[in-house]
Protein backbone atom coordinates (compact mmCIF):
# COMPACT_ATOMS: atom_id res chain seq x y z
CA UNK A 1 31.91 142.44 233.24
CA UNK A 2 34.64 144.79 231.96
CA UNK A 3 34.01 147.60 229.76
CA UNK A 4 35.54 145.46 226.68
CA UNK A 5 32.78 143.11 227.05
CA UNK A 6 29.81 145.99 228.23
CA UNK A 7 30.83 147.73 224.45
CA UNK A 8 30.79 144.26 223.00
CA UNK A 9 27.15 143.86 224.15
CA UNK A 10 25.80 147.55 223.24
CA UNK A 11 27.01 147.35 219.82
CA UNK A 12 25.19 144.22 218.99
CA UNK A 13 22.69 145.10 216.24
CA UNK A 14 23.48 148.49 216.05
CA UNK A 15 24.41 149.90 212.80
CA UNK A 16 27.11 152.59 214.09
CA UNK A 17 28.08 154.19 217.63
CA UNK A 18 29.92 158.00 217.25
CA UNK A 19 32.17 157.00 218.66
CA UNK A 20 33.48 153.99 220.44
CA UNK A 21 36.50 155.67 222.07
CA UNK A 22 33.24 158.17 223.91
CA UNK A 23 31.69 155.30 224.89
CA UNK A 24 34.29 153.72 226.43
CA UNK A 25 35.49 157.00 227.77
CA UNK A 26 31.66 157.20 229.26
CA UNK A 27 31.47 154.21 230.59
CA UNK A 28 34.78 154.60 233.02
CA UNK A 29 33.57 157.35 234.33
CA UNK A 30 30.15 156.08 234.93
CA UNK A 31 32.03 153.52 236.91
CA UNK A 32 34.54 155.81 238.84
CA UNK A 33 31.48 158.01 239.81
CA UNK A 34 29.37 154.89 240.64
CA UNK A 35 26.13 156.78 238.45
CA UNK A 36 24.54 155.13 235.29
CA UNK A 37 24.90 157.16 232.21
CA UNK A 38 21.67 158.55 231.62
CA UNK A 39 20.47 157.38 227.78
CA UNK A 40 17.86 159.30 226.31
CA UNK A 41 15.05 158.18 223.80
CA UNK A 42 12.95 160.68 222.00
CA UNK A 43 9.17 159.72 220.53
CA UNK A 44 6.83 161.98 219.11
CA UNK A 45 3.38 160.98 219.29
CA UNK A 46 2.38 161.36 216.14
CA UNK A 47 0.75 157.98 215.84
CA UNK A 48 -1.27 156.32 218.63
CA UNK A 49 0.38 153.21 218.47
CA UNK A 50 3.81 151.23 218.96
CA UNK A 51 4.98 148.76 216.14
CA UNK A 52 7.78 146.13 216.02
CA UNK A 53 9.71 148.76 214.60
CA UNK A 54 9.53 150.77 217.15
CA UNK A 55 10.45 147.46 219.70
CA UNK A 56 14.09 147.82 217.79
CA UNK A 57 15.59 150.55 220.17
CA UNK A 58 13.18 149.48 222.75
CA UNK A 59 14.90 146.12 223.38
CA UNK A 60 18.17 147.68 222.72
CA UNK A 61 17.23 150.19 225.82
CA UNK A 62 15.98 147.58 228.15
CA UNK A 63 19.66 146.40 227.35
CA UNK A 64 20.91 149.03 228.71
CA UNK A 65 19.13 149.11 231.46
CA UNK A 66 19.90 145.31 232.56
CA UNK A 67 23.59 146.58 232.07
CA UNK A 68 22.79 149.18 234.83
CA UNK A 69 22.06 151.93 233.37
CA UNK A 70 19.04 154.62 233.27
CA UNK A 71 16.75 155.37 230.47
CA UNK A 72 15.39 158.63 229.87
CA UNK A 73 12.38 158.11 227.15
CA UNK A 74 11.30 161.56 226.30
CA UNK A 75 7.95 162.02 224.78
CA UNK A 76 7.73 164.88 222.50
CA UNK A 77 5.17 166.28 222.65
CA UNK A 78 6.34 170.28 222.15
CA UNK A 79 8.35 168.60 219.01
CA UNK A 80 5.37 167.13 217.48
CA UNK A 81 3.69 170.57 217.25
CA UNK A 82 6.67 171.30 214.49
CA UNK A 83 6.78 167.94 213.00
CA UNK A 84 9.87 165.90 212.49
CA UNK A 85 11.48 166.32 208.87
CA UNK A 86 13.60 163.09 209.12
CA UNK A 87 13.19 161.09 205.75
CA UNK A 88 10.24 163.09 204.55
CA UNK A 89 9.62 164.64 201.24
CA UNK A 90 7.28 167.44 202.25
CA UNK A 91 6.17 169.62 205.17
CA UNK A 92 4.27 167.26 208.11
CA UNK A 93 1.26 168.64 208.73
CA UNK A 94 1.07 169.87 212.50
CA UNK A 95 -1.11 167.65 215.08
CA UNK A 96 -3.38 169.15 217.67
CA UNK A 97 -2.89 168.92 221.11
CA UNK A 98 -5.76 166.76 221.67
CA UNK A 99 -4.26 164.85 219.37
CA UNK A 100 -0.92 164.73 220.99
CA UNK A 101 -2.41 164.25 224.35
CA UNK A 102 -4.26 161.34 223.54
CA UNK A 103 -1.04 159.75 221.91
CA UNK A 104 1.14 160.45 224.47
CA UNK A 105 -0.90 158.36 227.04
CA UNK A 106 -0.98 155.30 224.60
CA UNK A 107 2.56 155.67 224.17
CA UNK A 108 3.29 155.10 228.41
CA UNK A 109 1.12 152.23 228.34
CA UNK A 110 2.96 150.16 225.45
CA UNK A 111 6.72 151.16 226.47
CA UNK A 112 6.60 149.42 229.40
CA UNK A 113 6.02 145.99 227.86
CA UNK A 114 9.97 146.31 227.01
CA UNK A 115 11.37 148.64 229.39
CA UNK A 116 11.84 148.50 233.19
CA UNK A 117 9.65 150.83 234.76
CA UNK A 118 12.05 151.47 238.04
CA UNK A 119 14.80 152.06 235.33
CA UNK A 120 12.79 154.60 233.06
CA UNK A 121 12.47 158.25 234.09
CA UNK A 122 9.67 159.83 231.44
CA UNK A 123 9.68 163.00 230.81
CA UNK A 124 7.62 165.65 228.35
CA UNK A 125 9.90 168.24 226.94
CA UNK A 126 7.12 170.49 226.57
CA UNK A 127 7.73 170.68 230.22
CA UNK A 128 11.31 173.14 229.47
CA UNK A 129 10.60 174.23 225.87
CA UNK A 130 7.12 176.03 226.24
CA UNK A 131 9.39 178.47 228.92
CA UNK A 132 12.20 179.27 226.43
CA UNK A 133 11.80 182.95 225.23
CA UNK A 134 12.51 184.41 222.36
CA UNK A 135 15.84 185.03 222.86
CA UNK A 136 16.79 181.61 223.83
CA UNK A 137 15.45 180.41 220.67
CA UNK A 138 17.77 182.93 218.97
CA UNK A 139 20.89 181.86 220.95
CA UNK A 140 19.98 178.10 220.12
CA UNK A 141 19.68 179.36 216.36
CA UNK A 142 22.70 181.08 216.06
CA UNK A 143 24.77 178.07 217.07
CA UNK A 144 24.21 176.30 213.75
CA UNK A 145 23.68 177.67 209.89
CA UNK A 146 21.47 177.16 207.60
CA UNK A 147 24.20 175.90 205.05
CA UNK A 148 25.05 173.10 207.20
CA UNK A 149 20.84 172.55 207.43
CA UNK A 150 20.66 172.40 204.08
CA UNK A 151 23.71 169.34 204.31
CA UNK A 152 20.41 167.12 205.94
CA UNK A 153 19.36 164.73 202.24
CA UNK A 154 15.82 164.93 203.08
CA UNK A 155 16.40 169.06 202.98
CA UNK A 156 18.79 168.72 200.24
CA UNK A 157 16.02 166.72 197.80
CA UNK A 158 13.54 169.48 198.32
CA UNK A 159 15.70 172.47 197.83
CA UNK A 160 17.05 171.24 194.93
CA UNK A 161 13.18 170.72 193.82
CA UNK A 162 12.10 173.68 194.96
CA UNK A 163 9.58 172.33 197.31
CA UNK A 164 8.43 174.52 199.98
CA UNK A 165 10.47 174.38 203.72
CA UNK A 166 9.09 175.77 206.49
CA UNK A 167 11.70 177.85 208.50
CA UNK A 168 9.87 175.76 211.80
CA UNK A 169 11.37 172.92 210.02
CA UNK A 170 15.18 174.06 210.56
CA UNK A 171 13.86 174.50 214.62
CA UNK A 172 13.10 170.86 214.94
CA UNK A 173 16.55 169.62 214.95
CA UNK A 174 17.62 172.54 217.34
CA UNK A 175 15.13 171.72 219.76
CA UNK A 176 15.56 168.38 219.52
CA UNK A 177 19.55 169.01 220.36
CA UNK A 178 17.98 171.71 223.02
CA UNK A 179 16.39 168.17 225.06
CA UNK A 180 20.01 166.56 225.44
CA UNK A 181 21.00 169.84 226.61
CA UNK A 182 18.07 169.84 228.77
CA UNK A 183 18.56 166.45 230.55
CA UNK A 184 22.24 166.12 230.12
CA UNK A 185 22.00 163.16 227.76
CA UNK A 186 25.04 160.69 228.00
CA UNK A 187 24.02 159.02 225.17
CA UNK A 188 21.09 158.66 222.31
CA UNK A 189 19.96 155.98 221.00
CA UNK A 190 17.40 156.28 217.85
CA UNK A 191 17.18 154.62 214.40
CA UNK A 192 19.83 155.61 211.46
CA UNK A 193 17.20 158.46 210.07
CA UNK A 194 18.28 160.37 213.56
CA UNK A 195 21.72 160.58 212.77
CA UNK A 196 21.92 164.32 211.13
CA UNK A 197 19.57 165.01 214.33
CA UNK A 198 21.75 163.27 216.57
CA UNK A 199 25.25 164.55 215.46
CA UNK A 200 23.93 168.45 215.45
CA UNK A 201 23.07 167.53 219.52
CA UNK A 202 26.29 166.51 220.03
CA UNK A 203 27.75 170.31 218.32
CA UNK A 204 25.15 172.08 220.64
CA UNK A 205 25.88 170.39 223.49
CA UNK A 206 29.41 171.65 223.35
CA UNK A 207 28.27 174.89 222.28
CA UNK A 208 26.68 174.89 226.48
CA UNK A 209 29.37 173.74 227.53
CA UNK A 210 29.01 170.05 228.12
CA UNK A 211 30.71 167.06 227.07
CA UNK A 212 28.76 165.43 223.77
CA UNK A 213 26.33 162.34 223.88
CA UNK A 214 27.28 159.52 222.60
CA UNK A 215 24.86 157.97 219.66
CA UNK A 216 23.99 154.82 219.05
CA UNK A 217 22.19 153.98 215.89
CA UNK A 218 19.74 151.16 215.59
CA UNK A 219 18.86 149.60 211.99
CA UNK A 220 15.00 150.23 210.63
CA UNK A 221 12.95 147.43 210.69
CA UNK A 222 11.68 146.76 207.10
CA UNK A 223 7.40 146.40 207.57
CA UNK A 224 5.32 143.65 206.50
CA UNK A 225 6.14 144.26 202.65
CA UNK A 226 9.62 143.52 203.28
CA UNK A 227 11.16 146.64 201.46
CA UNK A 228 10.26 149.98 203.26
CA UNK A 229 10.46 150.36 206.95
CA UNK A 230 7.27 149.77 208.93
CA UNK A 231 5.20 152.18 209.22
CA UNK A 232 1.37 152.83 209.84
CA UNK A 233 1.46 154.96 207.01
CA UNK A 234 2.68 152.45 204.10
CA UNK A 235 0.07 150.45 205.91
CA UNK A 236 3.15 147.61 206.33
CA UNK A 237 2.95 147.57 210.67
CA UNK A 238 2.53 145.13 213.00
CA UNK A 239 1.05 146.87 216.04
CA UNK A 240 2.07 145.85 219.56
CA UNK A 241 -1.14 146.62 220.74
CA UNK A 242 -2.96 144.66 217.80
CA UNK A 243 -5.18 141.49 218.61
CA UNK A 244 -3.16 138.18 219.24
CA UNK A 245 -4.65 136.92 215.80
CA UNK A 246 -3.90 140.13 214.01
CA UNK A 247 -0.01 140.10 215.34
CA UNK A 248 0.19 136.54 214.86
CA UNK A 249 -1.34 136.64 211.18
CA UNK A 250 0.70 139.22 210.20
CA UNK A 251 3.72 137.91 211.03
CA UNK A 252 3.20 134.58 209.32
CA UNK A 253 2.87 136.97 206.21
CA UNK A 254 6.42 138.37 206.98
CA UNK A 255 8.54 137.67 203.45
CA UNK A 256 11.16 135.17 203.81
CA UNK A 257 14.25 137.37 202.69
CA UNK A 258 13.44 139.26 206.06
CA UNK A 259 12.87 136.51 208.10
CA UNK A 260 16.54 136.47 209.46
CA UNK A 261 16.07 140.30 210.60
CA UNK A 262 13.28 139.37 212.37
CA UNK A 263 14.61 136.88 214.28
CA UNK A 264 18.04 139.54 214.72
CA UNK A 265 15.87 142.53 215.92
CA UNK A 266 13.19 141.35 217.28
CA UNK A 267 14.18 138.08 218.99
CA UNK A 268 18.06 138.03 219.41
CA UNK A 269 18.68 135.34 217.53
CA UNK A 270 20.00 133.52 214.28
CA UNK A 271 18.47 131.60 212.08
CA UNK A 272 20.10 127.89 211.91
CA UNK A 273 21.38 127.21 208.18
CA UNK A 274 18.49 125.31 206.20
CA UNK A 275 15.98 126.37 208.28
CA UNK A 276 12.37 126.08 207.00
CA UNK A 277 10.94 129.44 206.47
CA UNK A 278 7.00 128.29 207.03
CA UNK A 279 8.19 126.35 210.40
CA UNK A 280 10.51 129.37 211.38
CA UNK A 281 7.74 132.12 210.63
CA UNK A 282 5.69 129.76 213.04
CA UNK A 283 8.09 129.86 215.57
CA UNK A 284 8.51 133.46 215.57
CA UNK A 285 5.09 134.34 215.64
CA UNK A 286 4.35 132.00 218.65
CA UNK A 287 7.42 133.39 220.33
CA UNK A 288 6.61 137.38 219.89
CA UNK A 289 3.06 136.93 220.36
CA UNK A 290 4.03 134.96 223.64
CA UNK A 291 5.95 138.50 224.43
CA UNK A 292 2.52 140.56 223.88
CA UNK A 293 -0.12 138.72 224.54
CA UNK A 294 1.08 135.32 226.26
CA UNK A 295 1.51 131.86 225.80
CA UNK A 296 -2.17 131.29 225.83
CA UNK A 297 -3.07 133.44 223.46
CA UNK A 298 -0.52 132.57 221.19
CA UNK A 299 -1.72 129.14 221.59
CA UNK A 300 -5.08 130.34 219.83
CA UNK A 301 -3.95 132.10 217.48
CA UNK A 302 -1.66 129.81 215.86
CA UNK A 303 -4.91 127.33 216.21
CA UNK A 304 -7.01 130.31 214.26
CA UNK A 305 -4.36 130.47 212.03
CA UNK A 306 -4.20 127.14 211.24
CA UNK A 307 -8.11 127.09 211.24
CA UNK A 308 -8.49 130.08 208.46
CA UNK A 309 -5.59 130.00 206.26
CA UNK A 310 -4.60 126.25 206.17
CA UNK A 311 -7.63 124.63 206.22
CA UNK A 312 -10.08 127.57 205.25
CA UNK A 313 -11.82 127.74 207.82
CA UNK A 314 -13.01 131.33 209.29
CA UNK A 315 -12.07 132.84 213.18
CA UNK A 316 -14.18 132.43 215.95
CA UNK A 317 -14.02 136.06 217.63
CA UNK A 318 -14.79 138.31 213.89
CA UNK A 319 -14.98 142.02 214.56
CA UNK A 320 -19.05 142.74 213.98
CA UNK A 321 -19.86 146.18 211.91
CA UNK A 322 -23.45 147.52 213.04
CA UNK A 323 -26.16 149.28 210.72
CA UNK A 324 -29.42 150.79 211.84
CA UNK A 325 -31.21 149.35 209.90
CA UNK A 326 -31.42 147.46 206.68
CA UNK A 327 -30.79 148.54 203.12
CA UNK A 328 -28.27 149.70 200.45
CA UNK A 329 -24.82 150.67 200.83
CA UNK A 330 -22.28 151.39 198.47
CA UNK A 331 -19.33 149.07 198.72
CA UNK A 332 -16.82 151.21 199.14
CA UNK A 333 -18.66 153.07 202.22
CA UNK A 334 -18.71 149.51 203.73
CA UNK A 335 -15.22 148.81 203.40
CA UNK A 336 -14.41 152.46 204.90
CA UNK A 337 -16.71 151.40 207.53
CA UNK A 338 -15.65 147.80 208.67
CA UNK A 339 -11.87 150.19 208.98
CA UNK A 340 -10.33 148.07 205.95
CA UNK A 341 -9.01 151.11 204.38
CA UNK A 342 -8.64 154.43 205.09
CA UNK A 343 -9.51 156.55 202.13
CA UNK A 344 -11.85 155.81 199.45
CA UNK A 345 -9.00 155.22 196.47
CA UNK A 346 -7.96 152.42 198.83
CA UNK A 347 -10.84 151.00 198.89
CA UNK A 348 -11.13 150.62 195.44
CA UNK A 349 -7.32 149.71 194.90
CA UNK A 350 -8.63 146.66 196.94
CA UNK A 351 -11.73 146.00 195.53
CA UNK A 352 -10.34 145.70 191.93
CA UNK A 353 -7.23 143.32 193.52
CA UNK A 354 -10.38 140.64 193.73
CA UNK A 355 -9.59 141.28 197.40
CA UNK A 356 -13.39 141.25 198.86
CA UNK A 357 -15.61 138.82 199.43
CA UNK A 358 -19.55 138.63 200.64
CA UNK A 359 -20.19 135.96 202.00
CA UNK A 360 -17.71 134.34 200.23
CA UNK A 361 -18.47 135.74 196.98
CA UNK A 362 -15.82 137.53 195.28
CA UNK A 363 -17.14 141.40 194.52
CA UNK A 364 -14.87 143.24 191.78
CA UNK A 365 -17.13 146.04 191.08
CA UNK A 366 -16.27 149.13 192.95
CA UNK A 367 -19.11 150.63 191.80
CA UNK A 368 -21.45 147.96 193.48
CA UNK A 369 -24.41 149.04 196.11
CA UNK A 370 -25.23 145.84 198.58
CA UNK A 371 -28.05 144.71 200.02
CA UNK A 372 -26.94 144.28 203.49
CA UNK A 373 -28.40 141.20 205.90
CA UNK A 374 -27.78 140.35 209.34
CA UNK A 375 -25.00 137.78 209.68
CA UNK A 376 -23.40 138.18 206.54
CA UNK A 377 -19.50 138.16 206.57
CA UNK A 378 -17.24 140.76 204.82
CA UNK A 379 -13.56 139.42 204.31
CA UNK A 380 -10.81 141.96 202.99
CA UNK A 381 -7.57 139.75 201.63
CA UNK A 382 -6.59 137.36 203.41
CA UNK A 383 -7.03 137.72 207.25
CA UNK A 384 -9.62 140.69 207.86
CA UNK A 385 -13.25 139.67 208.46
CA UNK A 386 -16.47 142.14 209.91
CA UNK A 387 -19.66 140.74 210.49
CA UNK A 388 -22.71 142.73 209.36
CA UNK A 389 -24.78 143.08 212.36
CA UNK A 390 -28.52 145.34 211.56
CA UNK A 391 -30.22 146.36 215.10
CA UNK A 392 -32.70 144.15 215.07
CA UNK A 393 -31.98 141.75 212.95
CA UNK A 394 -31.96 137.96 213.89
C-alpha cells in the first residue's frame, strides 16, 4: 500500500488531521527507518466503564495498528487528580485514588476487546509526572500564557461569567502536552473536544525540541438521546461492559436520524438508500452485540427483545433486589435501590413520567410507601426490571 492510499484509510471518519502534509511527512520516515509511528491515546479514569463512544477512536486505533503501527494508550491517572476542563462549564471535582485505581483496572480489561494487545504498549503517566519538581512545572508553565488559555471556549464561557477557575485547571493541558513529550508521541488521536489540548502539545513539543505530533480528530458519538454525546452522566450510554440484553435493548432504542452514524462509527458501514430503520436497528444490534458478547448471546437477546417489547412479554434472567425482611418502603428509596436512578429528584422525574410499574400497575405517586412481597416485579420504562426478593420469603 502506498502512503496515498495509508492517508486515504486514516482519514476515514475522522473529522480533521493537523495536518496532512505531517502525516505524510511521518509516514515516509516511518518507512525509511522501518519503525511504526508510535500513536498515543490518553483516558482518564474518571468513570469505571467504556461506552460506544469511547469504541470511536478505539476502532480507529486498532486501524492503525492493522496498518502497522504501535499504539500507546496512556491511562491518566496523575491527570485525573486535576480533572479535565474539556467542554465543561465548571470546576470537576477531583477523584480519589482509590477511585482512580479501581477505574484504571476496568479500563485494561475493556480496551482490549478493540485493540491488539501485542500492538498496545500501556502506560500510567503518573509513572513520569509524580517525579517532576517544582521547577519543571515552572519551565512547562512558562512555555504557554494564560491569554492564549483563556482562547480555550469552555475557559472563555466562564470568564466571561465570572465563574470560578482553578489555576490547576490551566496545568491540565500542560501536562497533558508534558505526556507527548514524555513518550515522543508521533501522533494523537482523541475526539474533536481535544483539539485546544492537542494543538498546545504540538507548541510544547517544539518548545523540547522535537518535531510536533500529528492529530487526528475523531467525531463524538451522539448517546442514546440522539442529541448530546454519550455519556454516563446525561445517562444517554451504552456500556461495553453492559449485559447482552441491556446493549442490545438500548440500541434498538437508538433514534433513527442517528442510525446512519451508528452504522459509520461503530460498524464501518453505510446504510443502503430506503433502508428500514426497525430492520436496520435490528441488524446493528445483533451485529455489535455479536462484537461484545457473541453470536450466542446476541441470539438471546434479540429473542428477549422480541419476547418483552414486541409481544409484552417479560425477560427470563431479571436482576433480583433483596430486603431483610418484609414491610414498608418509600418508593423512591426502592427505585434508588433496584439502581434505576441515581439521585432522589430522578427518581421522582421518573415516577411522575408514569414510568413505574408494580407488578404491572402503574404508580404515579412519588410520595407512595409500598408494601413489599416476595416475587413482585418492579419495571422502570421500558426495559429495566428488579425482582423483590425478602430473605425468607417463598
Amino acid at each position: 500500500m502506498n502512503i496515498i492510499e495509508e492517508i486515504k484509510q486514516i482519514k476515514k471518519n475522522t473529522v480533521e488531521i493537523a495536518t496532512e502534509e505531517d502525516l505524510a511527512g511521518k509516514l515516509e520516515k516511518s518507512r525509511a527507518e522501518n519503525r511504526p509511528l508510535r500513536i498515543k491515546y490518553g483516558a482518564d479514569p474518571s468513570a469505571p466503564d467504556i461506552h460506544l463512544g469511547h469504541t470511536v477512536p478505539l476502532r480507529k486505533l486498532r486501524q492503525l495498528q492493522e496498518l502497522g503501527h504501535q499504539v500507546i494508550f496512556l491511562i491518566g491517572d496523575f491527570t485525573a487528580r486535576i480533572g479535565d476542563p474539556s467542554g465543561v462549564s465548571k470546576t470537576r471535582p477531583v477523584l480519589s485514588e482509590e477511585e482512580i485505581r479501581q477505574n484504571s483496572m476496568t479500563y485494561q480489561e475493556q480496551v482490549f476487546k478493540i485493540l491488539d494487545r501485542n500492538s498496545t504498549e500501556m502506560v500510567y503517566n503518573s509513572a513520569w509526572c509524580e517525579n517532576l519538581f517544582l521547577k519543571d512545572v515552572i519551565k512547562l508553565a512558562s512555555c504557554y500564557t494564560v491569554a492564549r488559555m483563556l482562547e480555550r471556549d469552555d475557559f472563555t464561557l466562564r470568564y466571561s461569567r465570572k465563574d470560578p477557575i482553578g489555576l490547576h485547571e490551566f496545568l491540565y493541558p500542560l501536562v497533558q502536552a508534558y505526556d507527548s513529550v514524555h513518550l515522543k508521541a508521533d501522533v494523537e488521536l482523541g475526539g474533536t473536544d481535544q483539539k485546544f489540548n492537542f494543538l498546545l502539545a504540538r507548541e510544547i513539543q517544539r518548545d523540547f525540541g522535537q518535531e510536533p505530533q500529528v492529530v487526528i480528530l475523531m467525531p463524538l458519538l451522539e448517546g442514546t438521546d440522539g442529541k448530546k454525546k454519550m455519556s454516563k452522566s446525561l445517562d444517554n450510554y451504552i456500556g461495553v461492559n453492559e449485559s447482552p440484553s441491556q446493549m442490545y435493548g438500548k440500541l434498538m432504542s437508538v433514534p433513527d436520524e442517528i442510525l446512519s452514524r451508528y452504522y459509520s462509527l461503530l460498524l464501518g458501514e453505510e446504510l443502503a438508500p430506503g433502508y428500514d430503520p426497525y430492520e436496520s436497528k435490528k441488524l446493528l444490534a445483533e451485529k455489535i452485540t455479536s462484537t461484545y458478547h457473541g453470536q450466542e448471546d446476541a441470539r438471546k437477546s434479540a429473542e428477549e427483545f422480541k419476547k418483552v417489547f414486541a409481544q409484552k412479554g417479560m425477560p427470563e434472567d431479571i436482576p433480583e433486589v433483596w430486603f431483610e425482611k418484609n414491610g414498608k418502603i418509600w418508593l423512591v428509596d426502592l427505585i434508588l435501590k433496584a439502581r434505576f436512578a441515581k439521585t432522589k429528584n430522578d427518581a421522582r422525574r421518573i415516577i411522575a413520567s408514569g414510568g413505574v410499574k408494580l407488578d404491572d400497575e402503574v404508580i404515579a405517586d412519588g410520595e407512595a410507601d409500598l408494601n413489599l412481597a416476595d416475587g413482585m416485579v418492579l419495571k422502570v420504562g421500558k426495559r429495566r426490571f428488579a425482582k423483590i426478593r425478602i430473605k425468607g420469603g417463598c
